[in-house]
Protein backbone atom coordinates (compact mmCIF):
# COMPACT_ATOMS: atom_id res chain seq x y z
CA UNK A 1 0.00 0.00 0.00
CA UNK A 2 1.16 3.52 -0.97
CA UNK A 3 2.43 6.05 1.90
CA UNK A 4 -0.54 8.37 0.02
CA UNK A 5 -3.37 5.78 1.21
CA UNK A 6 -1.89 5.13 4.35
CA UNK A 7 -2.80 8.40 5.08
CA UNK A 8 -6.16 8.48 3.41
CA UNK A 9 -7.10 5.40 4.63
CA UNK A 10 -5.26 4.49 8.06
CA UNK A 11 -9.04 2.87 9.60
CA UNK A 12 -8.74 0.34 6.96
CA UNK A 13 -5.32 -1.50 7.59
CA UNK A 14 -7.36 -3.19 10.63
CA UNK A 15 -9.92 -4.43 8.03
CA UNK A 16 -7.63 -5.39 4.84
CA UNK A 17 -10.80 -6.45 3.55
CA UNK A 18 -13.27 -4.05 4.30
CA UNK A 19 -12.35 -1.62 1.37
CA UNK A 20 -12.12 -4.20 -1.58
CA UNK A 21 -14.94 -4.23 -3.85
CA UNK A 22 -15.13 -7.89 -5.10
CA UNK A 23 -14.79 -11.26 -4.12
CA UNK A 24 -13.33 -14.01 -5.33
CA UNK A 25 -14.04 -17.58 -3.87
CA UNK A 26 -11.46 -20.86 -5.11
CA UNK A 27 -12.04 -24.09 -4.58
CA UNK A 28 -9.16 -26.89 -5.02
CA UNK A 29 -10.47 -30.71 -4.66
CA UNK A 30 -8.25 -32.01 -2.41
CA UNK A 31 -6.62 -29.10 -0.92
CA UNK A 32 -7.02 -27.68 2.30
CA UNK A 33 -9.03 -24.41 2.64
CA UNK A 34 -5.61 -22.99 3.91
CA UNK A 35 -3.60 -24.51 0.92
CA UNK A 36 -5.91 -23.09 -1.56
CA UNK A 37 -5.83 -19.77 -0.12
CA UNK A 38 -1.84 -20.04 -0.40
CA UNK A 39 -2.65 -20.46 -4.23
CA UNK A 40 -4.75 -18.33 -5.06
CA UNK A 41 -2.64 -15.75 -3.51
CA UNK A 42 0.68 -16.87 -5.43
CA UNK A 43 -1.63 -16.01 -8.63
CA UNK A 44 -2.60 -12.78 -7.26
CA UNK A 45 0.93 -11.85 -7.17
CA UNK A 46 1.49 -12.65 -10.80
CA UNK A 47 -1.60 -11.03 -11.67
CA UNK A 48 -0.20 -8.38 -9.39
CA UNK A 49 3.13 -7.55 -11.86
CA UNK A 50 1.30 -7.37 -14.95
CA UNK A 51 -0.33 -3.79 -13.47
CA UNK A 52 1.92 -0.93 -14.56
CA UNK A 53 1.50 0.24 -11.31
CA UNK A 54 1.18 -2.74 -8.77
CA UNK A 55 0.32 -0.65 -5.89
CA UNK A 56 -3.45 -0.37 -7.93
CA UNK A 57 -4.02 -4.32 -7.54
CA UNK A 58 -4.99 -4.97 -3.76
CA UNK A 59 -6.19 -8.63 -2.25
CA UNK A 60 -7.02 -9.83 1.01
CA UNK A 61 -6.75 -14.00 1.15
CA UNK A 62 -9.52 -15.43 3.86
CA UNK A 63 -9.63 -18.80 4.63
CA UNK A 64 -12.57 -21.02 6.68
CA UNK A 65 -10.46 -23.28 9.15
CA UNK A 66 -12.53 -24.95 11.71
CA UNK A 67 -15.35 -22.89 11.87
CA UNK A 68 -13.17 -19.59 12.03
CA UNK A 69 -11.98 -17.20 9.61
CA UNK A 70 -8.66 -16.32 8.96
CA UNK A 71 -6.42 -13.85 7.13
CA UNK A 72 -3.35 -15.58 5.15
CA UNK A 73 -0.63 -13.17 6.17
């Protein structure tokens, strides 16, 4: 995230998911919830660099694990 949003936006970095305006939900057959998170995210990164400016592109990855949500960090 740019130093210019930080400052715009400082509320959000406690909800990295509260600003985004879509959703994406991935589903691999016989991966873990956790596992497909981690891949989804490694194509978010490619898709990521393609972006002239990559600070544009901006993802949260949530996972279900045992009745809980949590943020891949």
């Amino acid at each position: 995230m740019t130093t210019e949003r930080l400052i715009q936006e400082p509320e959000m970095e406690g909800k990295p998911a509260a600003s985004l305006k879509y959703s994406l939900v991935t589903k691999c057959p016989g991966l873990s919830n956790e596992d497909t998170a981690r891949r989804t995210g490694n194509i978010m990164d490619y898709v990521r660099t393609l972006n002239d400016d990559p600070s544009l592109f901006r993802c949260a990855l949530i996972y279900e694990k045992k009745g809980e949500y949590h943020l891949l960090g």
